[in-house]
PDB file of N, CA and C in Angstrom:
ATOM      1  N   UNK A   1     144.434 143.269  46.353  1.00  0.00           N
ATOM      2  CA  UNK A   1     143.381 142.822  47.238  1.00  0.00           C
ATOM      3  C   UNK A   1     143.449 143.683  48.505  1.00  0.00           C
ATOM      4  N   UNK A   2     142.301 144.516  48.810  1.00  0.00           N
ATOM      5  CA  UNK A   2     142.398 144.967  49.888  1.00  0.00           C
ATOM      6  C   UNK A   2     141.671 144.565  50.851  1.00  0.00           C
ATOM      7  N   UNK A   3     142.726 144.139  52.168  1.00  0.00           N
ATOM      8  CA  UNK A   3     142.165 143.872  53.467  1.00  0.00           C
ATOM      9  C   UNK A   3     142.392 144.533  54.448  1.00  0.00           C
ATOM     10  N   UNK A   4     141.572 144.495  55.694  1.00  0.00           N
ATOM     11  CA  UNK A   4     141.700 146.001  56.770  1.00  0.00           C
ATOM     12  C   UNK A   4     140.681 145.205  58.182  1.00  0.00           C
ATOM     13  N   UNK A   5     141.440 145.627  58.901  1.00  0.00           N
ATOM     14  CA  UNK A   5     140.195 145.797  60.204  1.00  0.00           C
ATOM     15  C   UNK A   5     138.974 146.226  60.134  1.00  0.00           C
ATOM     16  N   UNK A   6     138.166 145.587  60.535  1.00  0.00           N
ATOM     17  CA  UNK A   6     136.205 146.145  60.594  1.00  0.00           C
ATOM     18  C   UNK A   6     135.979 145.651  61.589  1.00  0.00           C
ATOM     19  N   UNK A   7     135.417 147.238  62.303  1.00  0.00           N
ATOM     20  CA  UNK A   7     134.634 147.045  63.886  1.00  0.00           C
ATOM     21  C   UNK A   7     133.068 146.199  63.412  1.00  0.00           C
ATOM     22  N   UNK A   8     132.797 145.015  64.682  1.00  0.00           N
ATOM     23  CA  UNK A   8     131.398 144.435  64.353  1.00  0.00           C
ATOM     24  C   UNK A   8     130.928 145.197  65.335  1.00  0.00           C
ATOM     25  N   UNK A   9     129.259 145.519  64.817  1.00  0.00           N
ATOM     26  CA  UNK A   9     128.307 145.778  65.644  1.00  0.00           C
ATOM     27  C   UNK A   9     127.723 145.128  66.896  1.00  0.00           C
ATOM     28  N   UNK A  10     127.551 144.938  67.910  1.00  0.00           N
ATOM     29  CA  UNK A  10     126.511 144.064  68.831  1.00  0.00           C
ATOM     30  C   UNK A  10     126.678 143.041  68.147  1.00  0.00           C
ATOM     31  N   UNK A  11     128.220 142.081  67.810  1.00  0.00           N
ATOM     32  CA  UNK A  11     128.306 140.748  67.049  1.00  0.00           C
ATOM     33  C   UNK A  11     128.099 140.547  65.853  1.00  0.00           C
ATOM     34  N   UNK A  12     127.974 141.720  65.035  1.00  0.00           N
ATOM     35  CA  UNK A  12     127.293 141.407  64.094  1.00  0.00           C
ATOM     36  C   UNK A  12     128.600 142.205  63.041  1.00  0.00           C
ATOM     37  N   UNK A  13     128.833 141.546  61.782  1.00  0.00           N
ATOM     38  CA  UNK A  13     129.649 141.833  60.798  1.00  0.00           C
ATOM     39  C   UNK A  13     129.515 141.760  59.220  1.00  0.00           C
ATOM     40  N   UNK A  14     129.364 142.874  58.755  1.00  0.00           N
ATOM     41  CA  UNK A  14     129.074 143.206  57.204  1.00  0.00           C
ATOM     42  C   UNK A  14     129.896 142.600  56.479  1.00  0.00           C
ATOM     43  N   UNK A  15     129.902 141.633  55.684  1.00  0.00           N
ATOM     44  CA  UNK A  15     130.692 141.505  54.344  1.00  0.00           C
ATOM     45  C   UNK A  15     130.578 141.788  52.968  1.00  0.00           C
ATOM     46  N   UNK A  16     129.072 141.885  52.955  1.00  0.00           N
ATOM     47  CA  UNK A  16     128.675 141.918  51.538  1.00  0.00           C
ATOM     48  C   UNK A  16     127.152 143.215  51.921  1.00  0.00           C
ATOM     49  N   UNK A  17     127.082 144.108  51.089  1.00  0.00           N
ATOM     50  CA  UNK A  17     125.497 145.196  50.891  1.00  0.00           C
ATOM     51  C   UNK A  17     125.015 144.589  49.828  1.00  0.00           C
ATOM     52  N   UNK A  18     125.644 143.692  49.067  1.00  0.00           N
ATOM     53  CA  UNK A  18     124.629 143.606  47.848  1.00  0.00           C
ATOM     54  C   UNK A  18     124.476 141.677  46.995  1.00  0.00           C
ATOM     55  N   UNK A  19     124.545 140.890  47.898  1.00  0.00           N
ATOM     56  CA  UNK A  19     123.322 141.072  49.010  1.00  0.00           C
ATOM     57  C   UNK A  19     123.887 140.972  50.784  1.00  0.00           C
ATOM     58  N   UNK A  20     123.114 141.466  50.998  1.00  0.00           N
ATOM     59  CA  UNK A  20     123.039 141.835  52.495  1.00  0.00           C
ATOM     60  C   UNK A  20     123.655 140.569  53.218  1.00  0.00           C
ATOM     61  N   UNK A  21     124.923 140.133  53.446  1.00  0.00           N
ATOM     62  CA  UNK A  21     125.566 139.055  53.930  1.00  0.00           C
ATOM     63  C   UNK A  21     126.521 139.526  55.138  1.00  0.00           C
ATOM     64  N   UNK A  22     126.110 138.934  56.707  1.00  0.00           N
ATOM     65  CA  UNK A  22     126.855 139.263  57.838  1.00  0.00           C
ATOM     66  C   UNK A  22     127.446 138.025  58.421  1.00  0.00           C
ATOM     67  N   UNK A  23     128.336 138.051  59.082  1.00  0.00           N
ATOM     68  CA  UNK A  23     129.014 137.005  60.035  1.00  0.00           C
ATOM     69  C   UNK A  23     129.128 137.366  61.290  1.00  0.00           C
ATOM     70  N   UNK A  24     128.800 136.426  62.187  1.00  0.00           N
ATOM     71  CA  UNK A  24     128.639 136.495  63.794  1.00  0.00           C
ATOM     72  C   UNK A  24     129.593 136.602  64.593  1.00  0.00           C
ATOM     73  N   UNK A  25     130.244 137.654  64.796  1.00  0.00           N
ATOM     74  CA  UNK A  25     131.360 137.795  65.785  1.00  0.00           C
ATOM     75  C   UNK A  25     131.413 136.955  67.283  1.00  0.00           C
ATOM     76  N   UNK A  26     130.082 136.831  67.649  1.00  0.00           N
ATOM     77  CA  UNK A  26     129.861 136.861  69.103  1.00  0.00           C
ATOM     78  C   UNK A  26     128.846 135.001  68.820  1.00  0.00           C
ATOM     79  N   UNK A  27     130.240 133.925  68.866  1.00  0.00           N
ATOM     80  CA  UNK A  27     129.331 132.894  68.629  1.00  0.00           C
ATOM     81  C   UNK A  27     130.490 131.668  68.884  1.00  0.00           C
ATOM     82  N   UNK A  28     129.687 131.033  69.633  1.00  0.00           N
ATOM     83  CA  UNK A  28     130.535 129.990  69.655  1.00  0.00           C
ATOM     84  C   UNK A  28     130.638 128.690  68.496  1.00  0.00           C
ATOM     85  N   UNK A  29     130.239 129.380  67.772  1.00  0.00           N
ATOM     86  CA  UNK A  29     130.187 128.554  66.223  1.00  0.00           C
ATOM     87  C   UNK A  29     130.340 129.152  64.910  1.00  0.00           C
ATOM     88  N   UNK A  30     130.960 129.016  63.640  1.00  0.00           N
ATOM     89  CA  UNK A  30     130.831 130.069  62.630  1.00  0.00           C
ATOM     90  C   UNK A  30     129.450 129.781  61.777  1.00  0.00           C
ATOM     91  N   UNK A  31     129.572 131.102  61.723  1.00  0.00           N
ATOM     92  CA  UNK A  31     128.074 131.734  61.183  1.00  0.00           C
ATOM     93  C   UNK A  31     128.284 132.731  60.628  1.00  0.00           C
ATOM     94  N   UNK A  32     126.928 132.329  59.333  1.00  0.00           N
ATOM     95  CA  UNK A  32     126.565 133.863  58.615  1.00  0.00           C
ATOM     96  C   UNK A  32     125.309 134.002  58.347  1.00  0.00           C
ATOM     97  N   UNK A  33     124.510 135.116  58.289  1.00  0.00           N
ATOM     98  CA  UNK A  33     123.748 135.702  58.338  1.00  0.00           C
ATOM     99  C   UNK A  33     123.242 135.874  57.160  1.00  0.00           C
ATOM    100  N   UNK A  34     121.980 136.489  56.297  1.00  0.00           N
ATOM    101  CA  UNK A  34     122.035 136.765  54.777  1.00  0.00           C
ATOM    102  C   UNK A  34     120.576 137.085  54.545  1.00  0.00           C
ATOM    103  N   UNK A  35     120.602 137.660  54.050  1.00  0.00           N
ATOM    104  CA  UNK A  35     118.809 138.446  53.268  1.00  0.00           C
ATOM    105  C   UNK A  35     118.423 139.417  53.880  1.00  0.00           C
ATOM    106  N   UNK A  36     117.414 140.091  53.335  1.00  0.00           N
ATOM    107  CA  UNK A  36     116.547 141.380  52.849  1.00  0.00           C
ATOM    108  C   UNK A  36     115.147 140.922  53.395  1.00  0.00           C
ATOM    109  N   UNK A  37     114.695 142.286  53.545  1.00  0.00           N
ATOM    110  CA  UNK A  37     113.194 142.721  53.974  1.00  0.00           C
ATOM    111  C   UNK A  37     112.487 141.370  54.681  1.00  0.00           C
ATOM    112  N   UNK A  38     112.997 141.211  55.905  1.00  0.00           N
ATOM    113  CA  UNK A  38     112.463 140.001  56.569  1.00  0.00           C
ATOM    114  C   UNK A  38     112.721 138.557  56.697  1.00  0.00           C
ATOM    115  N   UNK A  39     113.302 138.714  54.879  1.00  0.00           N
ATOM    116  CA  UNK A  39     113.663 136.946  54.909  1.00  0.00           C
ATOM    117  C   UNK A  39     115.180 136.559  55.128  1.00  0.00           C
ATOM    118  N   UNK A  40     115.713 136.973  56.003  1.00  0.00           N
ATOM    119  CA  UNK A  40     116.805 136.113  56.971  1.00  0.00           C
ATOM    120  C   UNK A  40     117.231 134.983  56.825  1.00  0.00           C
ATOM    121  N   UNK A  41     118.318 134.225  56.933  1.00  0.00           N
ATOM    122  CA  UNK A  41     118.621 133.053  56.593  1.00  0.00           C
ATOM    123  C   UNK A  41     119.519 132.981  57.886  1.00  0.00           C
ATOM    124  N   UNK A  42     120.388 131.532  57.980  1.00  0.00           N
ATOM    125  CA  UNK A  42     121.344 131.904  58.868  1.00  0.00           C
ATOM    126  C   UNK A  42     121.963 130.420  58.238  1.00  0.00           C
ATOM    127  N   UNK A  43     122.982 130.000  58.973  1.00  0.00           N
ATOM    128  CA  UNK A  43     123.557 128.892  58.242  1.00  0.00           C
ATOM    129  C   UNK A  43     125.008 129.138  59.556  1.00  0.00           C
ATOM    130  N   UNK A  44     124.671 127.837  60.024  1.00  0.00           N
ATOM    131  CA  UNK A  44     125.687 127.550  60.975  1.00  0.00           C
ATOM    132  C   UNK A  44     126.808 126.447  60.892  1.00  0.00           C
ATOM    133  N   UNK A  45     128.001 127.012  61.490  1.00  0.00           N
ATOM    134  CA  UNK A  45     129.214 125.648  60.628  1.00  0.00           C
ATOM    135  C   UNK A  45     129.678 125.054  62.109  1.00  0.00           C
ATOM    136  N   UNK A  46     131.260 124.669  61.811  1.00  0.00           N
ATOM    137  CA  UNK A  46     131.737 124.004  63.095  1.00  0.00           C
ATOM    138  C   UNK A  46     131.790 124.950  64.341  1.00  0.00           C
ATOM    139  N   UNK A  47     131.904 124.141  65.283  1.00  0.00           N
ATOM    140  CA  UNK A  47     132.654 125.152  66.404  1.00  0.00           C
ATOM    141  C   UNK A  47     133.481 126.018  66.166  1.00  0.00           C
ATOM    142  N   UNK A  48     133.685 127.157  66.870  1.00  0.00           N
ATOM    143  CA  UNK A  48     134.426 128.707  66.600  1.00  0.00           C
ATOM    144  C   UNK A  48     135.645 128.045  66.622  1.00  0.00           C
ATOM    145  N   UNK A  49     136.449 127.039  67.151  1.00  0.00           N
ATOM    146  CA  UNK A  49     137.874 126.800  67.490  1.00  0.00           C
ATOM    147  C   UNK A  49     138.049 126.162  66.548  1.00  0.00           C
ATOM    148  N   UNK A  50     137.551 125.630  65.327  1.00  0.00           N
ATOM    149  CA  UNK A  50     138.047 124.749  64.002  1.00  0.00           C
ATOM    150  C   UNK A  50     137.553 125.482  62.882  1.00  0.00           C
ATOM    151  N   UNK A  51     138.902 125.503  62.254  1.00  0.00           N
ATOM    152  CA  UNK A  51     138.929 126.282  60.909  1.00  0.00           C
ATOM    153  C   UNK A  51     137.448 125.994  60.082  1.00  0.00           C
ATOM    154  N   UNK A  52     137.322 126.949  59.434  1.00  0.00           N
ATOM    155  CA  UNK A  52     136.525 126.493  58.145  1.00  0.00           C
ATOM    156  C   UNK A  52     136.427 127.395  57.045  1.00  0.00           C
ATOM    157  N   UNK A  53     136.446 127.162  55.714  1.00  0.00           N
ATOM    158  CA  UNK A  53     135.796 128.249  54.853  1.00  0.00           C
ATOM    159  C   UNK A  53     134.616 127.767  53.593  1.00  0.00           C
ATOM    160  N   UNK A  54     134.010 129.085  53.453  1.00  0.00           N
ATOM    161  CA  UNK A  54     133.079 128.990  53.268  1.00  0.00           C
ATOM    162  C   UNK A  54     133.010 129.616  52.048  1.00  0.00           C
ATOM    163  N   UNK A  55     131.996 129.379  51.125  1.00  0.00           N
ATOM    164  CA  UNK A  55     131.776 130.528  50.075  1.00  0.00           C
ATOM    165  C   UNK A  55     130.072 131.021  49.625  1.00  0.00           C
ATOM    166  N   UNK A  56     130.075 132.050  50.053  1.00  0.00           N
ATOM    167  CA  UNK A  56     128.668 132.787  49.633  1.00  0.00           C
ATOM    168  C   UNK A  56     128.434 132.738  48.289  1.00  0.00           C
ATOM    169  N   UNK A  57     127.295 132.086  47.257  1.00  0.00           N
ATOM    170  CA  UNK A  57     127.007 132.354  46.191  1.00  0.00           C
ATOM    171  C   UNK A  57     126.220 131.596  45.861  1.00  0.00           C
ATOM    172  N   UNK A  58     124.680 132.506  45.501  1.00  0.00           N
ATOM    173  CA  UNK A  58     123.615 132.599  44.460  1.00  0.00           C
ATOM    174  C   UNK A  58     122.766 132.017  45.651  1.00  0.00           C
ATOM    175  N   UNK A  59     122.620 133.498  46.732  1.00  0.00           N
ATOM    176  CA  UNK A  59     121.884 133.216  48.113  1.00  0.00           C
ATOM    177  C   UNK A  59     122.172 131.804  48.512  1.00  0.00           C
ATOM    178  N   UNK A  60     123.428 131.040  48.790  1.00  0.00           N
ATOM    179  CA  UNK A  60     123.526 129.784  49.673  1.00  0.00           C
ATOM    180  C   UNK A  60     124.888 129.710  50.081  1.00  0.00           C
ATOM    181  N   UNK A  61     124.724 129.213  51.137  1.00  0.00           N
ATOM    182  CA  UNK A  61     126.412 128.841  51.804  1.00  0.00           C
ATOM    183  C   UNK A  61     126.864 127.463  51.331  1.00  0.00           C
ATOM    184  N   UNK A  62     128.179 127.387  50.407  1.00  0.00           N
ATOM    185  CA  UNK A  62     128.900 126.362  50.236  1.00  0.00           C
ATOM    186  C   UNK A  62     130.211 126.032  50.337  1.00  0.00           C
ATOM    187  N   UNK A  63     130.798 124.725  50.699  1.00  0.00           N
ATOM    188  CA  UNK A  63     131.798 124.073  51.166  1.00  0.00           C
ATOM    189  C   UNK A  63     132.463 124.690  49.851  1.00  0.00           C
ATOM    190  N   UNK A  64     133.613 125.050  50.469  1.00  0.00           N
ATOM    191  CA  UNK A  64     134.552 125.272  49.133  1.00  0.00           C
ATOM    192  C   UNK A  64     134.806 123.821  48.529  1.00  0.00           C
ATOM    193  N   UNK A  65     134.494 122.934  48.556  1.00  0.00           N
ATOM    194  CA  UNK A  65     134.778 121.312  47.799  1.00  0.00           C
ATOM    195  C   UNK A  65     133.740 121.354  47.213  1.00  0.00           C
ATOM    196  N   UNK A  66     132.451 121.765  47.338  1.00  0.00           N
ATOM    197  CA  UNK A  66     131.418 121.439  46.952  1.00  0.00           C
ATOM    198  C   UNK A  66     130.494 122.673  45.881  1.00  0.00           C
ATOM    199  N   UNK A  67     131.523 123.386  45.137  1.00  0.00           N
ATOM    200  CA  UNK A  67     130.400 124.471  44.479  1.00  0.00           C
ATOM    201  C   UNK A  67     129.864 123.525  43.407  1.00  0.00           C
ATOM    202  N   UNK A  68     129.199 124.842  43.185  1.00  0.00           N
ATOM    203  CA  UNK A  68     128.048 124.224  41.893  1.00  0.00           C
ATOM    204  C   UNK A  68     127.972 124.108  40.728  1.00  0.00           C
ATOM    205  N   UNK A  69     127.841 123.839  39.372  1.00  0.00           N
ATOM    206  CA  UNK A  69     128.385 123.659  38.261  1.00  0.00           C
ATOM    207  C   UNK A  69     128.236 125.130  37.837  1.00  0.00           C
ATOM    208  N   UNK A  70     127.532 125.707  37.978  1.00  0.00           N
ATOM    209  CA  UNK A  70     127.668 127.383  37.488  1.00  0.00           C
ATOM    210  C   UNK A  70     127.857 128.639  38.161  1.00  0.00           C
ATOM    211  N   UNK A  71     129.599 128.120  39.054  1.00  0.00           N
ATOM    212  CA  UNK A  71     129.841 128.954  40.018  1.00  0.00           C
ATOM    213  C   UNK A  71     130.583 129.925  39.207  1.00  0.00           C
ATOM    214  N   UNK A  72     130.365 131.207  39.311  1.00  0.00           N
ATOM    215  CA  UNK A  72     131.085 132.300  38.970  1.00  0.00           C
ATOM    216  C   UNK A  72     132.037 133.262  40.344  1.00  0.00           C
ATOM    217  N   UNK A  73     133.196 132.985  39.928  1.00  0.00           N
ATOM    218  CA  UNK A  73     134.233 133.551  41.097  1.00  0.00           C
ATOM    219  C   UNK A  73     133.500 134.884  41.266  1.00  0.00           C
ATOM    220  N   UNK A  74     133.370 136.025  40.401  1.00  0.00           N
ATOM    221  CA  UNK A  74     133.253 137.365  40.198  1.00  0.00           C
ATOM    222  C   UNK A  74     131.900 137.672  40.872  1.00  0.00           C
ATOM    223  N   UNK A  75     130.735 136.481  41.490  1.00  0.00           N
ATOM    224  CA  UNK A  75     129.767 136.330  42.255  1.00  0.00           C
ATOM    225  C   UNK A  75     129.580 135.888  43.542  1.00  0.00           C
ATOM    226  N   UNK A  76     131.037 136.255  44.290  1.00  0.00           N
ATOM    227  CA  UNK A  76     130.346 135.278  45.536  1.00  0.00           C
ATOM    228  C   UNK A  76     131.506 136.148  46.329  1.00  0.00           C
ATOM    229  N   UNK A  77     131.241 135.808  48.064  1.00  0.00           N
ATOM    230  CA  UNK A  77     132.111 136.029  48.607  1.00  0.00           C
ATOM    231  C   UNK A  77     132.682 135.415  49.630  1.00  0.00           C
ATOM    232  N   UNK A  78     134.184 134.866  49.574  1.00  0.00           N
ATOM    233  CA  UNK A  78     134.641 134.220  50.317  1.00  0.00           C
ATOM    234  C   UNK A  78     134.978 134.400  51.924  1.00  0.00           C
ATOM    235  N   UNK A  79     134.412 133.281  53.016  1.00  0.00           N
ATOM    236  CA  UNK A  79     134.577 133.732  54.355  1.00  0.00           C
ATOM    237  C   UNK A  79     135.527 132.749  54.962  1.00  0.00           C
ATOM    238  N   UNK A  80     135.969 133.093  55.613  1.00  0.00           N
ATOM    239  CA  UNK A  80     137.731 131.806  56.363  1.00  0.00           C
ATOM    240  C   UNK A  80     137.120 132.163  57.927  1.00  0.00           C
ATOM    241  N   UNK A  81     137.334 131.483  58.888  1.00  0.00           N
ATOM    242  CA  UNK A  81     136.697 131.249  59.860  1.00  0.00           C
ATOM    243  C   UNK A  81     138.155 130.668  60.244  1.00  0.00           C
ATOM    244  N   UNK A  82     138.751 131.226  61.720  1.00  0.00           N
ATOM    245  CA  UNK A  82     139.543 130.725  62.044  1.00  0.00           C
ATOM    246  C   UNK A  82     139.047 130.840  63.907  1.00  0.00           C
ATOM    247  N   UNK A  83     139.837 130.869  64.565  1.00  0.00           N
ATOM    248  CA  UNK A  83     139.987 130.510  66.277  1.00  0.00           C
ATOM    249  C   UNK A  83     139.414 132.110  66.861  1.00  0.00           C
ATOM    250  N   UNK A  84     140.901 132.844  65.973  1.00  0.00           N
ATOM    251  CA  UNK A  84     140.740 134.546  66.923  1.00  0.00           C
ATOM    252  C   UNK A  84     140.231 135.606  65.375  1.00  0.00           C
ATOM    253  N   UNK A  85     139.882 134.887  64.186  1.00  0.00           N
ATOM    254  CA  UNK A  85     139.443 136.179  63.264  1.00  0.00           C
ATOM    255  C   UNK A  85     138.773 135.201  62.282  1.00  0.00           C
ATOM    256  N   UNK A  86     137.556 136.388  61.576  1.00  0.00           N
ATOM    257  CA  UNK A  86     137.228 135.801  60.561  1.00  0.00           C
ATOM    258  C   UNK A  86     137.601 136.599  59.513  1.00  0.00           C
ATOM    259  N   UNK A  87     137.724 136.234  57.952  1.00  0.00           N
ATOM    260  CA  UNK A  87     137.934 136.930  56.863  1.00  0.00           C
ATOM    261  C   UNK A  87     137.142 136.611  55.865  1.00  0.00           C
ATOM    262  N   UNK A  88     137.112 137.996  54.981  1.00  0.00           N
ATOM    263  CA  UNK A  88     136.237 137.608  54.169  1.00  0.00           C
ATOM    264  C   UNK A  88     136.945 138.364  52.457  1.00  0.00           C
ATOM    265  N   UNK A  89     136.020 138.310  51.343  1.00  0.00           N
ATOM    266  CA  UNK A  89     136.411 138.682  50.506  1.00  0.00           C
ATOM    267  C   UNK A  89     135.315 138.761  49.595  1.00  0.00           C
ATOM    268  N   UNK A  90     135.162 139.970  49.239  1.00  0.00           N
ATOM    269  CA  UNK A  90     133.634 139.672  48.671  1.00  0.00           C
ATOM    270  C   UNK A  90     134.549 140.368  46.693  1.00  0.00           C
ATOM    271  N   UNK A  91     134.336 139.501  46.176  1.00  0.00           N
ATOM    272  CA  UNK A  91     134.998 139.486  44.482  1.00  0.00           C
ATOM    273  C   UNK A  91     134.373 140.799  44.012  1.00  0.00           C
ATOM    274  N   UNK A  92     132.670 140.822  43.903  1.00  0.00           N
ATOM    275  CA  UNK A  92     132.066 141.363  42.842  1.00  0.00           C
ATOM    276  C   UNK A  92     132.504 142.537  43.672  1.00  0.00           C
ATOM    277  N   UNK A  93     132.708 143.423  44.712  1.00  0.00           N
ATOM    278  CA  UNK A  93     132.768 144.673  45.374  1.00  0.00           C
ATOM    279  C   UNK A  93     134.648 144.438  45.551  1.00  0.00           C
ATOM    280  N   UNK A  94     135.058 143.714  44.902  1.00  0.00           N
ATOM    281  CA  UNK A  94     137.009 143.963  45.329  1.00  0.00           C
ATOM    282  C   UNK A  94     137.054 144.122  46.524  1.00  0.00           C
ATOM    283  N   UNK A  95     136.400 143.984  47.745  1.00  0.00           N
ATOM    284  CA  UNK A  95     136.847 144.255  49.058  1.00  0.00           C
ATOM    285  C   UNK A  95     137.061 143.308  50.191  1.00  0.00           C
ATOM    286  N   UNK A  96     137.597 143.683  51.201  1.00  0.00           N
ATOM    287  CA  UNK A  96     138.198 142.350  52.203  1.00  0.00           C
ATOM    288  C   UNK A  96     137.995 143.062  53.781  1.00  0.00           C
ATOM    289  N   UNK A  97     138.548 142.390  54.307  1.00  0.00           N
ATOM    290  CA  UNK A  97     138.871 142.493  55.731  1.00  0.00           C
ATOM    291  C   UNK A  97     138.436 141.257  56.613  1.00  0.00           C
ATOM    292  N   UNK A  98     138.479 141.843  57.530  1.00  0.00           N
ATOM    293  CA  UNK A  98     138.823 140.629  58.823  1.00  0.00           C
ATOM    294  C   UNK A  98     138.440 141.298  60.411  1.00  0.00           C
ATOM    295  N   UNK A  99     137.716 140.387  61.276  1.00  0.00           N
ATOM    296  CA  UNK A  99     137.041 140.768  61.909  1.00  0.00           C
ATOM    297  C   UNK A  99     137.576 140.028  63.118  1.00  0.00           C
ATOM    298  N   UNK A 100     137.260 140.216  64.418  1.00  0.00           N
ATOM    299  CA  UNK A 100     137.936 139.696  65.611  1.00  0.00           C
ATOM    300  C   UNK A 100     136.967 139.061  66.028  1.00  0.00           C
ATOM    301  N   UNK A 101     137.138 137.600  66.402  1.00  0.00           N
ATOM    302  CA  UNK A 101     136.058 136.802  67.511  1.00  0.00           C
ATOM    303  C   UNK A 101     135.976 137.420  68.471  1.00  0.00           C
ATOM    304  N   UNK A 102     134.562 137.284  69.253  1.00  0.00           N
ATOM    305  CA  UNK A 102     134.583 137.196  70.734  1.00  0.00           C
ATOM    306  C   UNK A 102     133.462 136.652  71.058  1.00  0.00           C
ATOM    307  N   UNK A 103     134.163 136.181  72.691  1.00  0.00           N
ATOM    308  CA  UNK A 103     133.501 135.006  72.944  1.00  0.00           C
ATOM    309  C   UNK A 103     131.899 135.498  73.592  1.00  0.00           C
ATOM    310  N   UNK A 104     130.932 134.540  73.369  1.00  0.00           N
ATOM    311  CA  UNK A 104     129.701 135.012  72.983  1.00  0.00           C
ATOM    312  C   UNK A 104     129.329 134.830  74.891  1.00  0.00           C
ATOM    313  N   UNK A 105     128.600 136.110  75.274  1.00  0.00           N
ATOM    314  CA  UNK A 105     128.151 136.494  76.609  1.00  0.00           C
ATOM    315  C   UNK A 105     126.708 135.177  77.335  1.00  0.00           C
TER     316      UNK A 105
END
């Protein structure tokens, strides 16, 4: 499993190109971002200071307690939301890393 440091943009953090899935560096809440050519989504969780994780799959954000009867691991990508970093893991692309909070201006 490879994981690594990734600089975010203006708050903004890549996990997934295919599909287009970001997480909000710069937020006082965890968040991710998601879709193509206009149609945007966003999906907001607890406050930045309480854990959470999350799992991306089949365009929707779900509670890791709560997937769906035809969740495929090899389809989704996992995000951990902690205090000072978020992480992620996207299966179908084998790739990881972890990103640094900051506190939103």
């Amino acid at each position: 499993m490879e994981t690594h440091f990734e600089w975010a943009k203006g708050g903004i953090g890549i996990v997934s190109s295919a599909p287009h899935v970001y997480v909000v560096t710069k937020s006082n809440r965890n968040e991710i971002d998601w879709g193509e050519d206009g149609s945007a989504k966003e999906w907001i969780g607890r406050r930045a200071s309480k854990p959470e994780i999350v799992v991306f799959f089949d365009g929707k954000v779900w509670s890791s307690r709560a997937l769906p009867h035809d969740f495929d691991k090899n389809k989704c990508v996992v995000v951990s939301f902690d205090e000072k970093y978020i992480r992620f893991y996207d299966y179908a692309s084998r790739t990881g890393g972890f990103y640094e909070r900051h506190e939103e201006n």
